[in-house]
PDB file of N, CA and C in Angstrom:
ATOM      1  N   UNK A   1       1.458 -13.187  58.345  1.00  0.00           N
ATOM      2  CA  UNK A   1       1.349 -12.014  57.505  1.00  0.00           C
ATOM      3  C   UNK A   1       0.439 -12.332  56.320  1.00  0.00           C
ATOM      4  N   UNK A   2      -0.458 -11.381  56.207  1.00  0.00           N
ATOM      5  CA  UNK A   2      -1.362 -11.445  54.900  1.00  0.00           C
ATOM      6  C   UNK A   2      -0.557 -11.542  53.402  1.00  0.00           C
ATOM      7  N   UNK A   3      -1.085 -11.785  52.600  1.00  0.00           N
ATOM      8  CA  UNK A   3      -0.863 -11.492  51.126  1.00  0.00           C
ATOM      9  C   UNK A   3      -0.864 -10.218  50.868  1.00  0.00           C
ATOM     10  N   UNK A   4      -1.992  -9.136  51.463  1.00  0.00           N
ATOM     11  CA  UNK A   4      -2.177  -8.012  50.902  1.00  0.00           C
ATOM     12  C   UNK A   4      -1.240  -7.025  51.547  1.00  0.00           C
ATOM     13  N   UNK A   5      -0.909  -7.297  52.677  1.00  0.00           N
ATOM     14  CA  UNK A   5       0.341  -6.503  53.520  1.00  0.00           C
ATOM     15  C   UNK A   5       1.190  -6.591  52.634  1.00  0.00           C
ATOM     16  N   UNK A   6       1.734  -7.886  52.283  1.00  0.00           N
ATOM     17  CA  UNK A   6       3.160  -8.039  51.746  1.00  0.00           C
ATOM     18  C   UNK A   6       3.141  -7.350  50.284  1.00  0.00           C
ATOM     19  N   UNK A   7       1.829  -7.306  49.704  1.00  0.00           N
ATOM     20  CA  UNK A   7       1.694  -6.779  48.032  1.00  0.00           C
ATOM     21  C   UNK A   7       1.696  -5.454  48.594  1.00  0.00           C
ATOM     22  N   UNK A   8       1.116  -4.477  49.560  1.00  0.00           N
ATOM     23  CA  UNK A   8       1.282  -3.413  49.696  1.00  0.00           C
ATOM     24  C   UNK A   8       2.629  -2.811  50.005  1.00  0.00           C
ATOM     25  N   UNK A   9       3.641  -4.110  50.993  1.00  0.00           N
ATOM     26  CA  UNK A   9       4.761  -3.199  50.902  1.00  0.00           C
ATOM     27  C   UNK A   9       5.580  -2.799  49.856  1.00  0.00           C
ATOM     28  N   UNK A  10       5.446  -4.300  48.869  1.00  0.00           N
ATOM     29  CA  UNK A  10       6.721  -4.833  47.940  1.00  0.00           C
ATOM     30  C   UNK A  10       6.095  -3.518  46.899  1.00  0.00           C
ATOM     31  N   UNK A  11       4.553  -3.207  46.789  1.00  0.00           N
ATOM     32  CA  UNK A  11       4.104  -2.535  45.719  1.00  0.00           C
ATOM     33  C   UNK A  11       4.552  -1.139  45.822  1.00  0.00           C
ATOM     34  N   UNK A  12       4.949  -0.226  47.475  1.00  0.00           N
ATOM     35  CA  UNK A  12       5.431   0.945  47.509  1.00  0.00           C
ATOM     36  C   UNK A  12       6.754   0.642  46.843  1.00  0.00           C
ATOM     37  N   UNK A  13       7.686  -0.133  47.289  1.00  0.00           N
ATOM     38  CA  UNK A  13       8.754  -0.386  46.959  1.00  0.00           C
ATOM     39  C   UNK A  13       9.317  -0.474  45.378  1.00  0.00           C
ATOM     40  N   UNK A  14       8.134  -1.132  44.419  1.00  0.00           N
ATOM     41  CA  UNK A  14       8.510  -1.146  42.831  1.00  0.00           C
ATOM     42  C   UNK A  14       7.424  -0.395  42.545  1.00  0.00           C
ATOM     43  N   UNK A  15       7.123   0.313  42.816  1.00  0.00           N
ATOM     44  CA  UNK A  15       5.920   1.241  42.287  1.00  0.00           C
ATOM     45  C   UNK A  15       6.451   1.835  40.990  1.00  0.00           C
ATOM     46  N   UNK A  16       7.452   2.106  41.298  1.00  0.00           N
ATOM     47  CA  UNK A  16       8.650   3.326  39.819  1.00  0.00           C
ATOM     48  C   UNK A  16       8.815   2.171  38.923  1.00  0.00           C
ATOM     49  N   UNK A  17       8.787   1.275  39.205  1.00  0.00           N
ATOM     50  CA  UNK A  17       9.375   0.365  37.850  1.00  0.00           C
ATOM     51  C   UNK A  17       8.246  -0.192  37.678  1.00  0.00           C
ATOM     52  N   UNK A  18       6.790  -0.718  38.589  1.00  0.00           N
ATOM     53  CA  UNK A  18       6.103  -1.505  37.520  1.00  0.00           C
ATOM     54  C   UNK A  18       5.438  -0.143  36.831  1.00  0.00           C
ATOM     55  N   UNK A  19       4.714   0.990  36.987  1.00  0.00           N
ATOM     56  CA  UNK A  19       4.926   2.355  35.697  1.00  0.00           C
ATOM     57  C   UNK A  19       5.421   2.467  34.848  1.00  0.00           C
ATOM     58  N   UNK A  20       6.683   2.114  35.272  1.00  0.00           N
ATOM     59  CA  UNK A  20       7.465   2.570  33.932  1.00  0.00           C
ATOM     60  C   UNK A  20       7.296   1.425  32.811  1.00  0.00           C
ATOM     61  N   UNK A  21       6.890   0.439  33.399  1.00  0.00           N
ATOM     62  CA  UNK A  21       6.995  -0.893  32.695  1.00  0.00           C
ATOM     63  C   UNK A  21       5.613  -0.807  31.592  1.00  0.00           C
ATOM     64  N   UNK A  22       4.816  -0.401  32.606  1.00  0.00           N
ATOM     65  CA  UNK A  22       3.181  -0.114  32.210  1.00  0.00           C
ATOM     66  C   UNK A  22       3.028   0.798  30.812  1.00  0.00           C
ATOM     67  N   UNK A  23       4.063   1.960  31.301  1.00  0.00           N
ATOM     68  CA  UNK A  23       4.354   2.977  29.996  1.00  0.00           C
ATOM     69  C   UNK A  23       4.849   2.388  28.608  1.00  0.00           C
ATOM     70  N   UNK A  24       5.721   1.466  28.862  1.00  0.00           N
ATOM     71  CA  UNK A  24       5.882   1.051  27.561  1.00  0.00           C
ATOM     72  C   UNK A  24       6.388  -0.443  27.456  1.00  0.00           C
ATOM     73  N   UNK A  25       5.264  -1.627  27.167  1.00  0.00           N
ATOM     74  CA  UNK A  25       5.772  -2.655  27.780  1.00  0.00           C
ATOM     75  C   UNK A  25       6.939  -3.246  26.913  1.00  0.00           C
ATOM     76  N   UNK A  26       7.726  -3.623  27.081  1.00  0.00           N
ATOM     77  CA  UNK A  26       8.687  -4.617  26.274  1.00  0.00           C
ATOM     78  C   UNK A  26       8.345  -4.863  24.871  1.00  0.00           C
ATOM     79  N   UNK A  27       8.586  -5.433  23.610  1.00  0.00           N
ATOM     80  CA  UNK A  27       8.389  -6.311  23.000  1.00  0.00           C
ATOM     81  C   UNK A  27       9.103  -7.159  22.864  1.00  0.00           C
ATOM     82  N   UNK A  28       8.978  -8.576  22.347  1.00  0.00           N
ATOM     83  CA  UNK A  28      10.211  -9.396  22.200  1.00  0.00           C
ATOM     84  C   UNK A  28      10.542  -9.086  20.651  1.00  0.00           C
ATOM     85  N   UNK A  29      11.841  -9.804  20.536  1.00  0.00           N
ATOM     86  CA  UNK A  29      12.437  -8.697  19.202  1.00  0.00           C
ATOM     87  C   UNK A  29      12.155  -9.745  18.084  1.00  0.00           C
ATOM     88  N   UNK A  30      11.754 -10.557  17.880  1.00  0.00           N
ATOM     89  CA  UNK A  30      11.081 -11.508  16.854  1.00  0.00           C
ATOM     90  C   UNK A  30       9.983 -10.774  16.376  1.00  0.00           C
ATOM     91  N   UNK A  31       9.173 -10.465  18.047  1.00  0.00           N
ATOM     92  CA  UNK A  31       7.790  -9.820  17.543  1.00  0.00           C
ATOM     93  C   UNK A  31       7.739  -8.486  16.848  1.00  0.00           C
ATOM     94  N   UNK A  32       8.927  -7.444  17.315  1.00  0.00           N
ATOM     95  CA  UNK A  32       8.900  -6.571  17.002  1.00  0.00           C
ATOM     96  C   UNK A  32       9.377  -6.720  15.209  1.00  0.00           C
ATOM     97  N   UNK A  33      10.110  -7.757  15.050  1.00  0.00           N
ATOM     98  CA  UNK A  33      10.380  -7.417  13.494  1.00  0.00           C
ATOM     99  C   UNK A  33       9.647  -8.045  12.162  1.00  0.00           C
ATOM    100  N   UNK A  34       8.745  -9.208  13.038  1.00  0.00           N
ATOM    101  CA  UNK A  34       7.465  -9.528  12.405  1.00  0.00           C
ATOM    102  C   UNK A  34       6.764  -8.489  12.325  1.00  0.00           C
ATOM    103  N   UNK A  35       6.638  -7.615  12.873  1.00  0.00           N
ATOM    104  CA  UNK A  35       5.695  -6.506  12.922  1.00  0.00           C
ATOM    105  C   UNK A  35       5.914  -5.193  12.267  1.00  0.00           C
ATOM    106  N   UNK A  36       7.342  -4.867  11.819  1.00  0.00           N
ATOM    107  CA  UNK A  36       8.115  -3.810  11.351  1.00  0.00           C
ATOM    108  C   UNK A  36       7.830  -4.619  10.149  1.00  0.00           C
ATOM    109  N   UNK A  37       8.454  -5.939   9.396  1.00  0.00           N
ATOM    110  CA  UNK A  37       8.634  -6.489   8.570  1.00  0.00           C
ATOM    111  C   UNK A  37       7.857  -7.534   7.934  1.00  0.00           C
ATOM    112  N   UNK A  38       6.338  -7.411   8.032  1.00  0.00           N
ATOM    113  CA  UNK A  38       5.246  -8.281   8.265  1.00  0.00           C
ATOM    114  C   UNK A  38       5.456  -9.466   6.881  1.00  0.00           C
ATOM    115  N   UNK A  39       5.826  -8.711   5.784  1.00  0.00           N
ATOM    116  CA  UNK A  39       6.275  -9.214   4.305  1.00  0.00           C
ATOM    117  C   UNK A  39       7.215 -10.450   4.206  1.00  0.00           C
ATOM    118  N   UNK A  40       8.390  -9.286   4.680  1.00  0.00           N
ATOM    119  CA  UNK A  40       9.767  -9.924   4.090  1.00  0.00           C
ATOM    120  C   UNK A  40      10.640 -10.281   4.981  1.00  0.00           C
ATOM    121  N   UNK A  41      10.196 -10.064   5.938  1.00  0.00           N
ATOM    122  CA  UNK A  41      11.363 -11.149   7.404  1.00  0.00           C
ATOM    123  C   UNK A  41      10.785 -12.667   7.234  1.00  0.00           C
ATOM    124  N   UNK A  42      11.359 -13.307   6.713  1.00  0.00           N
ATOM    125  CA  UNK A  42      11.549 -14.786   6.688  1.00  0.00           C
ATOM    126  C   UNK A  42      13.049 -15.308   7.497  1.00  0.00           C
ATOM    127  N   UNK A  43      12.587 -16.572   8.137  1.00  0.00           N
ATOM    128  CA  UNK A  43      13.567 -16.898   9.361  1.00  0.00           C
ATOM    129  C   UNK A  43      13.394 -18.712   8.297  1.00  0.00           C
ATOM    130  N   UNK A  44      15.073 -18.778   8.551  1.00  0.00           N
ATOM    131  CA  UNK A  44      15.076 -20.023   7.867  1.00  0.00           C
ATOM    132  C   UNK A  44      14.940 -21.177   9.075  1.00  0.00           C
ATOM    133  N   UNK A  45      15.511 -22.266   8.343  1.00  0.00           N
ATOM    134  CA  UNK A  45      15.253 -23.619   9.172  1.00  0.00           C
ATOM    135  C   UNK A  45      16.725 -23.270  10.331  1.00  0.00           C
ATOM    136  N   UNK A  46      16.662 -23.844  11.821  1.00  0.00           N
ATOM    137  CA  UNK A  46      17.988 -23.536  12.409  1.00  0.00           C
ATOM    138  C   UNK A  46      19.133 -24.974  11.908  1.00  0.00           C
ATOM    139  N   UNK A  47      19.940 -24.359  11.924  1.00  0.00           N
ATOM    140  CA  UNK A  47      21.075 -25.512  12.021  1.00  0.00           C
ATOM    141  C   UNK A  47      22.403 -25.507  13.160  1.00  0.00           C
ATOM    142  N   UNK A  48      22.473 -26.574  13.524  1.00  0.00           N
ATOM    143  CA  UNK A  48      23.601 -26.787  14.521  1.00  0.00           C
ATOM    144  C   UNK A  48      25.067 -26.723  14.133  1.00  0.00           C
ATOM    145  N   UNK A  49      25.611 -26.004  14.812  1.00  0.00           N
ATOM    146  CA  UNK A  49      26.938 -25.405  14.162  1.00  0.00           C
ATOM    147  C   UNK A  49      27.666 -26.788  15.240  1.00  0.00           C
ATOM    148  N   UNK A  50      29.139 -26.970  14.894  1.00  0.00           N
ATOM    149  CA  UNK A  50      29.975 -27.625  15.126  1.00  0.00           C
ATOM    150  C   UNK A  50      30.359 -27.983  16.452  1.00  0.00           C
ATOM    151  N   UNK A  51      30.227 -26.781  17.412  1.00  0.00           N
ATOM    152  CA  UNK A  51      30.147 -26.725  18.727  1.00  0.00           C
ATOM    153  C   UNK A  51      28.879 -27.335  19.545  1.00  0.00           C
ATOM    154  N   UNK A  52      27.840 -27.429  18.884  1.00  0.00           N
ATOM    155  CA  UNK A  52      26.682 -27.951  19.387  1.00  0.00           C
ATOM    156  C   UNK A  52      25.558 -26.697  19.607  1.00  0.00           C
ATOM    157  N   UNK A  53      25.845 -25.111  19.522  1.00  0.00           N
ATOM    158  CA  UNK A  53      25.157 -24.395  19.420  1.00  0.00           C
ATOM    159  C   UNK A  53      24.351 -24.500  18.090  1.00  0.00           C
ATOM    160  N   UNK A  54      23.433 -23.547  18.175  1.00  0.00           N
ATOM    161  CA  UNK A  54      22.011 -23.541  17.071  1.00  0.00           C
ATOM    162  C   UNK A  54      22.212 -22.410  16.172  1.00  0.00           C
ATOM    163  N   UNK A  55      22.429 -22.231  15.725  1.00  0.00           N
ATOM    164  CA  UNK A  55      22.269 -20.799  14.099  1.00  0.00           C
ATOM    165  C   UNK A  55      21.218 -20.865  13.409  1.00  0.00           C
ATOM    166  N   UNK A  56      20.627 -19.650  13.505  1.00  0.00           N
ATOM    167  CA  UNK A  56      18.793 -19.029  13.090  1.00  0.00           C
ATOM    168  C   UNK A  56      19.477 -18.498  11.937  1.00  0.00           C
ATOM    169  N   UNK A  57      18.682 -18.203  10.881  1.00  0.00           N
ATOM    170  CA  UNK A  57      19.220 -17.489   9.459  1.00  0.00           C
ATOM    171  C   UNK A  57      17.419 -15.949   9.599  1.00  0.00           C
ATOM    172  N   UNK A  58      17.998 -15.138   9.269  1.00  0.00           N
ATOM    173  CA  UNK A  58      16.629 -14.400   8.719  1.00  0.00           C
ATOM    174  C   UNK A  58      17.309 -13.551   8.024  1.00  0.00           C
ATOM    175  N   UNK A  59      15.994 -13.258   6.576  1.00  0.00           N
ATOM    176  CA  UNK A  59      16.185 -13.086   4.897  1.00  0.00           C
ATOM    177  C   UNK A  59      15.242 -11.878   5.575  1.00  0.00           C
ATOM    178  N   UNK A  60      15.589 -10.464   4.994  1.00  0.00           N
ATOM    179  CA  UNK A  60      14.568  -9.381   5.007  1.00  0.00           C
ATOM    180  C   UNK A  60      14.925  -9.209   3.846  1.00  0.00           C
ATOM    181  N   UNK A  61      13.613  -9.109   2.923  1.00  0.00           N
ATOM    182  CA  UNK A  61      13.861  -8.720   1.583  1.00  0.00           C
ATOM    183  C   UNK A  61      14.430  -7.223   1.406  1.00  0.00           C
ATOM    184  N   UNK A  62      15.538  -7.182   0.818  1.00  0.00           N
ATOM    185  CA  UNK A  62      15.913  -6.134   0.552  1.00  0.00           C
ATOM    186  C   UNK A  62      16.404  -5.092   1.264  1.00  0.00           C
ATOM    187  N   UNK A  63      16.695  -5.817   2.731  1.00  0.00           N
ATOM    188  CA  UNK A  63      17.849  -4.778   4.149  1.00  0.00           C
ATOM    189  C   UNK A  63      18.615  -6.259   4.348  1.00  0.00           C
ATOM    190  N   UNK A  64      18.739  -7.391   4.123  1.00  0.00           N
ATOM    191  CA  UNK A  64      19.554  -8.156   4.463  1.00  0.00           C
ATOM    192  C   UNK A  64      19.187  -9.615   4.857  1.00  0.00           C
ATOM    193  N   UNK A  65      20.756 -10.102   5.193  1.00  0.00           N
ATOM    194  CA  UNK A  65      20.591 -11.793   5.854  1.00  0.00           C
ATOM    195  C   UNK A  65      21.012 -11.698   7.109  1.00  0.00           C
ATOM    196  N   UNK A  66      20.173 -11.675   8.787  1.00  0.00           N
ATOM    197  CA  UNK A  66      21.098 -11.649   9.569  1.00  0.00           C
ATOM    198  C   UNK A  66      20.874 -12.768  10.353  1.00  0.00           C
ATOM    199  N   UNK A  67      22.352 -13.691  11.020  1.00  0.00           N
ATOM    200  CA  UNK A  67      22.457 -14.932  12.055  1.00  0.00           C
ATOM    201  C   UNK A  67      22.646 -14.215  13.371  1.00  0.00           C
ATOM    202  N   UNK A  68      21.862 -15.322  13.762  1.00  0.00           N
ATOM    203  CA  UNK A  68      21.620 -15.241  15.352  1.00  0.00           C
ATOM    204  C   UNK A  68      22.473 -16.819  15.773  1.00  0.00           C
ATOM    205  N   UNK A  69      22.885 -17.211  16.808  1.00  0.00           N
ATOM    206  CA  UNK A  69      23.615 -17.895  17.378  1.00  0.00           C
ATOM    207  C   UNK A  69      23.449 -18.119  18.898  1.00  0.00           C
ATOM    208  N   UNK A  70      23.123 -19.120  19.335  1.00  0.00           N
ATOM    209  CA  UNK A  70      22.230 -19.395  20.777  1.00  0.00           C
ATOM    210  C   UNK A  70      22.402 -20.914  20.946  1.00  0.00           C
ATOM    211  N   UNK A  71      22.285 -21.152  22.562  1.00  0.00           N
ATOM    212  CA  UNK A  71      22.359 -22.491  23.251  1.00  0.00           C
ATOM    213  C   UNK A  71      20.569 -23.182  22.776  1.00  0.00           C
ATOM    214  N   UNK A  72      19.777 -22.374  22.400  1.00  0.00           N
ATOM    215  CA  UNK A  72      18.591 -23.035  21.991  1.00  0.00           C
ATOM    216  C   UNK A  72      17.837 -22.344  20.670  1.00  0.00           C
ATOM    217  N   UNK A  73      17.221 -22.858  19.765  1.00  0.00           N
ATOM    218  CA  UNK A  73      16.106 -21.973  19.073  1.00  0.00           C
ATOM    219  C   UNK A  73      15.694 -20.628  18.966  1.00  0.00           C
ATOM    220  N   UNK A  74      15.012 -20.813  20.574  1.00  0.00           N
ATOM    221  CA  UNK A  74      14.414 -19.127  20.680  1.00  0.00           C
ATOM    222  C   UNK A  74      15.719 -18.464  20.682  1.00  0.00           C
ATOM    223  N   UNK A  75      16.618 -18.857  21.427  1.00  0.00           N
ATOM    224  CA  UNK A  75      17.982 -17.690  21.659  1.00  0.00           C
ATOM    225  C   UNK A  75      18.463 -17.167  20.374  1.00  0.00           C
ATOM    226  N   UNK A  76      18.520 -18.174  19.795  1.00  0.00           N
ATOM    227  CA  UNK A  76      19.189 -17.943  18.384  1.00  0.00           C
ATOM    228  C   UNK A  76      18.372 -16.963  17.428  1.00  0.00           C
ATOM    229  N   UNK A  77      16.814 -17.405  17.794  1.00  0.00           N
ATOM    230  CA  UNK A  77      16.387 -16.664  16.472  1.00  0.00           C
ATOM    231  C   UNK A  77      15.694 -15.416  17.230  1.00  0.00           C
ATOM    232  N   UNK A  78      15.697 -14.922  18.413  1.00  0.00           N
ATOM    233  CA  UNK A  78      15.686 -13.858  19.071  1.00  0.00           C
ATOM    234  C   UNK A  78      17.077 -13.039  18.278  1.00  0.00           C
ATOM    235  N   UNK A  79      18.290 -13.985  18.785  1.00  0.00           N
ATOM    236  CA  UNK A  79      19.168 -12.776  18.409  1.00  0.00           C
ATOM    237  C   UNK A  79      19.751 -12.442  16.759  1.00  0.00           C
ATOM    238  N   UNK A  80      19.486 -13.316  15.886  1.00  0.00           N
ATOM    239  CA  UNK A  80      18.852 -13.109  14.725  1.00  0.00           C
ATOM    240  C   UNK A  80      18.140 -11.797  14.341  1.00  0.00           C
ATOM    241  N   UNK A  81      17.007 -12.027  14.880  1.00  0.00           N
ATOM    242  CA  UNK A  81      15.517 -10.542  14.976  1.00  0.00           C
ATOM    243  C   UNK A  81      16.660  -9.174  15.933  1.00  0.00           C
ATOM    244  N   UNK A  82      17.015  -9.347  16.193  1.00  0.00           N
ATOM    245  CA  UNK A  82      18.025  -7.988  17.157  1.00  0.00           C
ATOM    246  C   UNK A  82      18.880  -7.935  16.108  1.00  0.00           C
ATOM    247  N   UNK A  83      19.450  -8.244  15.443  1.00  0.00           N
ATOM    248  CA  UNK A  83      20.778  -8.163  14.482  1.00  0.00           C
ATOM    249  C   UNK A  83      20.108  -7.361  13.329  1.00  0.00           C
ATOM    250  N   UNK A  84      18.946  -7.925  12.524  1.00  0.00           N
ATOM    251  CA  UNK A  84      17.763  -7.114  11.895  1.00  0.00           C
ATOM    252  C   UNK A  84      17.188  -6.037  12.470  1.00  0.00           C
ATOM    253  N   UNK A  85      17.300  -5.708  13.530  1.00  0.00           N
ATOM    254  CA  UNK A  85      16.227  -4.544  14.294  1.00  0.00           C
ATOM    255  C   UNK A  85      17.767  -3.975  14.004  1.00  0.00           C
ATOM    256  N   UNK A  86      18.557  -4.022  14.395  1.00  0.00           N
ATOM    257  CA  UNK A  86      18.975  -3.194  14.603  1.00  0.00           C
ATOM    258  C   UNK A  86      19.799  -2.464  13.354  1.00  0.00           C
ATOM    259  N   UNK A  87      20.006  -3.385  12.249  1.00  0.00           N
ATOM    260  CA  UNK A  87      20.419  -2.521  11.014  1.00  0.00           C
ATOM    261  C   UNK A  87      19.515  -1.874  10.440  1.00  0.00           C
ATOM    262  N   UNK A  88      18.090  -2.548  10.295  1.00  0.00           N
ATOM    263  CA  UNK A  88      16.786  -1.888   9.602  1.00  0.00           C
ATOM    264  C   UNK A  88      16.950  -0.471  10.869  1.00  0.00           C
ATOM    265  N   UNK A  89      16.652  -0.340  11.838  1.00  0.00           N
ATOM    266  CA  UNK A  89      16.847   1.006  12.385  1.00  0.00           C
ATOM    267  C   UNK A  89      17.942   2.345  12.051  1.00  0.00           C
ATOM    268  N   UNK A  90      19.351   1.424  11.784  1.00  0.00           N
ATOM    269  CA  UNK A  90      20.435   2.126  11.842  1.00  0.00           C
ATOM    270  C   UNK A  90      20.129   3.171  10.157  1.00  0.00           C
ATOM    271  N   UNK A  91      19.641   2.489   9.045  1.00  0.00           N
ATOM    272  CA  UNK A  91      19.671   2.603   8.375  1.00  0.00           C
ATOM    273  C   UNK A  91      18.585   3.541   7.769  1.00  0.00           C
ATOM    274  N   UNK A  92      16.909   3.667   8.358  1.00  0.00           N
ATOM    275  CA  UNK A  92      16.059   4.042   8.263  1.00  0.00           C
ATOM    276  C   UNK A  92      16.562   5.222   9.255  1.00  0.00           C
ATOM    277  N   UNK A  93      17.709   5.561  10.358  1.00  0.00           N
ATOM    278  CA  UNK A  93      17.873   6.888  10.822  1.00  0.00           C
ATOM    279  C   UNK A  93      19.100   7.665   9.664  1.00  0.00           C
ATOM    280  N   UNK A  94      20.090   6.445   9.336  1.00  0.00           N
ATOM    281  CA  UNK A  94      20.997   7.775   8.094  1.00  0.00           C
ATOM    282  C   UNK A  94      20.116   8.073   6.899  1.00  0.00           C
ATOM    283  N   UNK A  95      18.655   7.099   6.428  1.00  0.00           N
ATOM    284  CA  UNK A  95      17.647   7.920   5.561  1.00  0.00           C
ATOM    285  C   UNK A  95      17.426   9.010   5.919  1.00  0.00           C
ATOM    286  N   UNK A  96      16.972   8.942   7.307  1.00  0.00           N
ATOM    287  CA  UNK A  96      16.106  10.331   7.543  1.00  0.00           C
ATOM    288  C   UNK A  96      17.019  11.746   7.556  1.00  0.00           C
ATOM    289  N   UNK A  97      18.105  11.325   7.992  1.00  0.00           N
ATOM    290  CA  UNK A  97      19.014  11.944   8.138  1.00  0.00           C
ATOM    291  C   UNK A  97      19.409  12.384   7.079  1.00  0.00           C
ATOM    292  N   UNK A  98      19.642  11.810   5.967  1.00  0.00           N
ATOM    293  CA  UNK A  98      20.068  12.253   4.432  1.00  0.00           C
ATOM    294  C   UNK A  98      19.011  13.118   4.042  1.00  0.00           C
ATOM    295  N   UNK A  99      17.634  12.918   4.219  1.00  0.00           N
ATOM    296  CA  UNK A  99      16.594  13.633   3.465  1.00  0.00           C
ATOM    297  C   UNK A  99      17.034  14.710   3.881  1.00  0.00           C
ATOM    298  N   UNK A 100      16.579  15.217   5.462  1.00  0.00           N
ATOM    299  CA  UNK A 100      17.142  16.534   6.071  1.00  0.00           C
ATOM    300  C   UNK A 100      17.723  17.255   5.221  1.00  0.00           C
ATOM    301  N   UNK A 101      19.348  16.655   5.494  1.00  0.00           N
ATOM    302  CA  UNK A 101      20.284  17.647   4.937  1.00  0.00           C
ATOM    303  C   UNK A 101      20.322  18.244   3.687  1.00  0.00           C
ATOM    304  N   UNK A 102      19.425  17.642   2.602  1.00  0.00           N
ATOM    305  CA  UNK A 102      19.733  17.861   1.360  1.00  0.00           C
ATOM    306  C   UNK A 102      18.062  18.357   0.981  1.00  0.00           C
TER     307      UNK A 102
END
């Protein structure tokens, strides 16, 4: 069997998902909050907690301190950057939300 047979079948087959993928690709959430937060997201040094896992620290000036906690580095300071994405979001929607109403 060719290469191009097998890319033509597997390609009918995920056609819907590599599109959708195409439409809006991923970001990783470090990148995304370097990029929201180009200033004031500072990520401290990691330190090893007691168990032998890793703890990421990140300082956003002025929305917070949030830890991430992971079997390695990236894990940790990935989920760090998600803990930040996701209050800087929560918070920038009850803004918008407050302006509205009032």
């Amino acid at each position: 069997m060719s290469l191009d047979v097998v890319w033509t079948v597997y390609y009918r087959m995920m056609k819907r998902h590599i599109d959708a993928f195409i439409e809006k690709i991923p970001k990783s959430p470090v990148r995304e909050l370097l990029e929201l937060e180009p200033e004031t997201a500072k990520f401290e040094k990691p330190v090893r907690t007691f168990d032998g896992k890793i703890r990421v620290t990140v300082n956003v000036v002025g929305k917070g301190s949030f830890q991430g906690i992971g079997r390695n580095y990236r894990i940790a300071k990935s989920a760090a950057a998600k803990w930040a994405l996701k209050s800087i979001k929560a918070n920038v929607h009850t803004a918008n939300d407050y302006m509205y109403m009032h």
